[in-house]
N, C-alpha and C. Protein backbone atom coordinates (compact mmCIF):
# COMPACT_ATOMS: atom_id res chain seq x y z
N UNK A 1 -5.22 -16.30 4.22
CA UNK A 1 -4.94 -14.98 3.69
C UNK A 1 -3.99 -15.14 2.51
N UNK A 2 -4.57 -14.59 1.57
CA UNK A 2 -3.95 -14.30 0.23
C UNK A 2 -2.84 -13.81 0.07
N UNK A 3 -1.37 -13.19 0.45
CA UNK A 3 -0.02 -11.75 0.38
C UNK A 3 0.64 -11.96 -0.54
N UNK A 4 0.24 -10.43 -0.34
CA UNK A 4 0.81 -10.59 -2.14
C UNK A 4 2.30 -9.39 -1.68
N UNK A 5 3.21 -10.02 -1.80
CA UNK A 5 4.53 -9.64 -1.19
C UNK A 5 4.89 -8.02 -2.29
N UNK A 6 5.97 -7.32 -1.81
CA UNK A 6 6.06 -6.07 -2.28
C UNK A 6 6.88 -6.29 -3.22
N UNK A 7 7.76 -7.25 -3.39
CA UNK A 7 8.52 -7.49 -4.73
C UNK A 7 7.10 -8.06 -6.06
N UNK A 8 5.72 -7.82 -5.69
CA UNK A 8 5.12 -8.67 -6.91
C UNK A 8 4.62 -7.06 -7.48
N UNK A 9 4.85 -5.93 -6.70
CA UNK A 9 3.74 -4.73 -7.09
C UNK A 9 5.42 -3.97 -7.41
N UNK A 10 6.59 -4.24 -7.53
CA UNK A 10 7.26 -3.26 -7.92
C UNK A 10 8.22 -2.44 -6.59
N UNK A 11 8.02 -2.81 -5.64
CA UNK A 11 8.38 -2.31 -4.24
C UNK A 11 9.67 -2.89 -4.05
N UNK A 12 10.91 -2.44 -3.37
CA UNK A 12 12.01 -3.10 -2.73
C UNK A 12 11.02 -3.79 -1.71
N UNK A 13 12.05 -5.30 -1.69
CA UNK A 13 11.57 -6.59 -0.66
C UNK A 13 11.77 -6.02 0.78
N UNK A 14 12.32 -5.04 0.94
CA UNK A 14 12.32 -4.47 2.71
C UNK A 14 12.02 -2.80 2.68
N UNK A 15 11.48 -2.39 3.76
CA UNK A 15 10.85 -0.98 4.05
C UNK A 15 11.77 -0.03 4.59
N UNK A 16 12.11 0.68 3.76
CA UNK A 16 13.11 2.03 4.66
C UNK A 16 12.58 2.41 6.19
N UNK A 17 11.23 2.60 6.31
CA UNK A 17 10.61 2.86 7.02
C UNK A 17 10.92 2.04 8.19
N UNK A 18 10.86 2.70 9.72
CA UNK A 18 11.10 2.32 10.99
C UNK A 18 10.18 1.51 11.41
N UNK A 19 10.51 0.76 12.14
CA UNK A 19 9.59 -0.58 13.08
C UNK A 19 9.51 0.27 13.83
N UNK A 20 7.56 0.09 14.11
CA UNK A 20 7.14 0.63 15.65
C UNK A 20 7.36 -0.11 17.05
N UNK A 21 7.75 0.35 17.53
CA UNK A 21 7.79 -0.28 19.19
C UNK A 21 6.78 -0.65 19.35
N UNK A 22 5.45 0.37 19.50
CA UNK A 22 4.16 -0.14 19.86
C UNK A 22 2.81 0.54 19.09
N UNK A 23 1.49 0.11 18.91
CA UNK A 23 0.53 0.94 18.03
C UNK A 23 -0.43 0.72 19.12
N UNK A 24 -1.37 2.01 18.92
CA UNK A 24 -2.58 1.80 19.49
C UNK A 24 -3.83 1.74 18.80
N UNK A 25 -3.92 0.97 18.16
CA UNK A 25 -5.26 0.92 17.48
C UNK A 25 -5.12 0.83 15.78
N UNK A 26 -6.56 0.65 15.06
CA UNK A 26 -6.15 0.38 13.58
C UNK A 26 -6.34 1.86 12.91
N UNK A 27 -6.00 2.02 11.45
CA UNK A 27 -6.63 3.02 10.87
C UNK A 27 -7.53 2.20 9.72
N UNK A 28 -8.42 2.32 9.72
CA UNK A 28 -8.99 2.25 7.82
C UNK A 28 -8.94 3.46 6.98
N UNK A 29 -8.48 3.02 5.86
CA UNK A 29 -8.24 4.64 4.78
C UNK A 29 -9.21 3.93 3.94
N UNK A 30 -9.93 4.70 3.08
CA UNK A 30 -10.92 4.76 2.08
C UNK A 30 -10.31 5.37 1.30
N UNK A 31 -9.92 5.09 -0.78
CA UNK A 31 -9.11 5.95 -1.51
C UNK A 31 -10.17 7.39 -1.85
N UNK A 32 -11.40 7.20 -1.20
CA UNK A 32 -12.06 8.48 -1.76
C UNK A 32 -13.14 8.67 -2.80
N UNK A 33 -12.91 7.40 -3.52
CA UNK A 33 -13.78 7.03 -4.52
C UNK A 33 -13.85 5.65 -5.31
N UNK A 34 -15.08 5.48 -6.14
CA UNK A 34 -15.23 3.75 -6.25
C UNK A 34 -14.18 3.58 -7.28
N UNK A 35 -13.96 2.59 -7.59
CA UNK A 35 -12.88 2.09 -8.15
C UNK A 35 -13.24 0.24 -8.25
N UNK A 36 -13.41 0.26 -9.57
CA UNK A 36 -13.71 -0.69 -10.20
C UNK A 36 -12.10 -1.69 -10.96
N UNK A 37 -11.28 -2.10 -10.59
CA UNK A 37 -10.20 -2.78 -11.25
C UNK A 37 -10.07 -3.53 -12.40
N UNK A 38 -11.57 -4.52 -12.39
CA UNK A 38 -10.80 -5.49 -13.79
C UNK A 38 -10.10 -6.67 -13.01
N UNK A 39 -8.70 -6.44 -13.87
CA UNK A 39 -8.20 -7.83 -13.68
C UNK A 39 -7.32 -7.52 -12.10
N UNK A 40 -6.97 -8.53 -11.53
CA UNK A 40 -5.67 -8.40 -10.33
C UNK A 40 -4.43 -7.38 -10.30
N UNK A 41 -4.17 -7.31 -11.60
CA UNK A 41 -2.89 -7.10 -11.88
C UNK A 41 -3.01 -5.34 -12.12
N UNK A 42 -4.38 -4.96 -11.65
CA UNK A 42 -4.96 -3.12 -11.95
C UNK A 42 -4.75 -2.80 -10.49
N UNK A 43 -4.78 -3.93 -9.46
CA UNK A 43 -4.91 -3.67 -7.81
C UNK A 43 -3.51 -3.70 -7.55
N UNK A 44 -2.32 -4.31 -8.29
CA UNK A 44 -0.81 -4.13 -7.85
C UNK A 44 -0.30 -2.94 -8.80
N UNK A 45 -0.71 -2.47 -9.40
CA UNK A 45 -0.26 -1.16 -10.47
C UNK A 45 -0.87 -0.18 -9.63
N UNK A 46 -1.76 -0.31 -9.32
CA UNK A 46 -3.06 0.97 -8.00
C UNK A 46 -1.93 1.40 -6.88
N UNK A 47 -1.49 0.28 -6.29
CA UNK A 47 -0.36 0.25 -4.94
C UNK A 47 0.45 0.94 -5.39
N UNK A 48 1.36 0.24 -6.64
CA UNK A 48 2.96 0.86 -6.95
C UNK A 48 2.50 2.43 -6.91
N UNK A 49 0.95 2.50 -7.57
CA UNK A 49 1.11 4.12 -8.19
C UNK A 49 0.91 5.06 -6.63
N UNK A 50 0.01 4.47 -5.84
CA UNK A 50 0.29 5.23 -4.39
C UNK A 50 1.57 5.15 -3.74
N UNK A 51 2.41 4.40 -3.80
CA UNK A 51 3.50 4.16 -3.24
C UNK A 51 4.09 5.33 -3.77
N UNK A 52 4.33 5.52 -5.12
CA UNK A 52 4.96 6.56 -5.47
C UNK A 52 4.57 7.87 -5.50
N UNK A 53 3.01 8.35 -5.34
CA UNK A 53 2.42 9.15 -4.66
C UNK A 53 3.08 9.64 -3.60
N UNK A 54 3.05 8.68 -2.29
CA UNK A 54 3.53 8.80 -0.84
C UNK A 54 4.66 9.43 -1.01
N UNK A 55 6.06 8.55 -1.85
CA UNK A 55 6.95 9.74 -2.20
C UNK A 55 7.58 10.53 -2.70
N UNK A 56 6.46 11.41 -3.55
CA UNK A 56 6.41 12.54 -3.75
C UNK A 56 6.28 13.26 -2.80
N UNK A 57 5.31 13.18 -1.77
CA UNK A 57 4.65 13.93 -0.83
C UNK A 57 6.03 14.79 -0.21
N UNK A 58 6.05 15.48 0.00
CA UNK A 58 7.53 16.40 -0.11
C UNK A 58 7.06 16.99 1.61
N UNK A 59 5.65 17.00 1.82
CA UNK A 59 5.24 17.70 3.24
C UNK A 59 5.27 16.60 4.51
N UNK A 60 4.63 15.72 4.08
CA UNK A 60 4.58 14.25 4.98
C UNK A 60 6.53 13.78 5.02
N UNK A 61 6.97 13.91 3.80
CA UNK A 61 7.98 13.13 3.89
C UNK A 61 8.05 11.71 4.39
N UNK A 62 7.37 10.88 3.44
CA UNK A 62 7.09 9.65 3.17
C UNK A 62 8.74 8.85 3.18
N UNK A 63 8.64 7.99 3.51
CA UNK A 63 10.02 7.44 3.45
C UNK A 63 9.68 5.76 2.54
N UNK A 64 8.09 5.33 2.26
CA UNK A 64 7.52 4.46 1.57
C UNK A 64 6.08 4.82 1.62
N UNK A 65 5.45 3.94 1.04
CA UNK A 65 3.42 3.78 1.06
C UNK A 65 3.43 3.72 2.57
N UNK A 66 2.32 4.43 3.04
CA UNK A 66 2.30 4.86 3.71
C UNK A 66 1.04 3.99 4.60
N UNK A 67 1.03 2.81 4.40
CA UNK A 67 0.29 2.01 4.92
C UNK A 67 0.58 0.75 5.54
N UNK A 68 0.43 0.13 6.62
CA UNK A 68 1.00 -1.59 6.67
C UNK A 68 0.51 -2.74 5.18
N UNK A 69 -0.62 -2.60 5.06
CA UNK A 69 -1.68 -3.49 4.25
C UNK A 69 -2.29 -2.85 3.50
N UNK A 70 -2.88 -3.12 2.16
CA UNK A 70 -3.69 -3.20 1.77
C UNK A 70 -5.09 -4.21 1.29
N UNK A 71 -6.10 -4.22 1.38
CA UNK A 71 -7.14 -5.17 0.97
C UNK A 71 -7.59 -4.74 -0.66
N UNK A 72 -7.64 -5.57 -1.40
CA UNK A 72 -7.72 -5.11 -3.08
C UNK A 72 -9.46 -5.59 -3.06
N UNK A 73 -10.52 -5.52 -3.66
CA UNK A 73 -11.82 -6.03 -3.93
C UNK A 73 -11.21 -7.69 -4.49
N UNK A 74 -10.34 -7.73 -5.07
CA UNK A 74 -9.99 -9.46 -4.97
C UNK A 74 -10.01 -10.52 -3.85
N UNK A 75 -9.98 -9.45 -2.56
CA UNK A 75 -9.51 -10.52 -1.31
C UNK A 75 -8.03 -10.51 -1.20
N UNK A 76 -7.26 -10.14 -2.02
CA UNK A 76 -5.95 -10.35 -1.54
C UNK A 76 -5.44 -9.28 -0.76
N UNK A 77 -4.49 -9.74 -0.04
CA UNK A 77 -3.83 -8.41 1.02
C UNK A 77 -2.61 -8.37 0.37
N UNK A 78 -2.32 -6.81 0.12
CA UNK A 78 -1.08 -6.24 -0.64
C UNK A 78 -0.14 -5.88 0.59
């Protein structure tokens, strides 16, 4: 596996966000539509820009991206 750590997309190196005790199961999110990147470096600008999406979200009250992982069409996990 490819990780591509959160200091390479613009992210603080640690998550405000709380450690779960326990999960039950996965989610897959789909962004909704195709999305064609280009080079690598369009799939870590994609993240930062959801990350900062997430907090905006003023209703969720995001405390970071709102995901464990991401998979980019490169193969790498963000």
């Amino acid at each position: 596996m490819d990780l591509i750590r959160r200091s390479a997309w613009g992210a603080p190196a640690t998550s405000p966000a709380p450690s779960l005790l326990s999960a039950q199961g996965v989610t897959v999110h789909w962004l909704g539509a195709a999305w064609t990147p280009g080079a690598h470096s369009a799939c870590l600008s994609k993240v930062a820009a959801i990350r900062k999406q997430h907090l905006a979200d003023t209703k969720n009250d995001y405390v970071d991206i709102a995901y464990n992982l991401i998979t980019c069409p490169h193969g790498r996990v963000i």
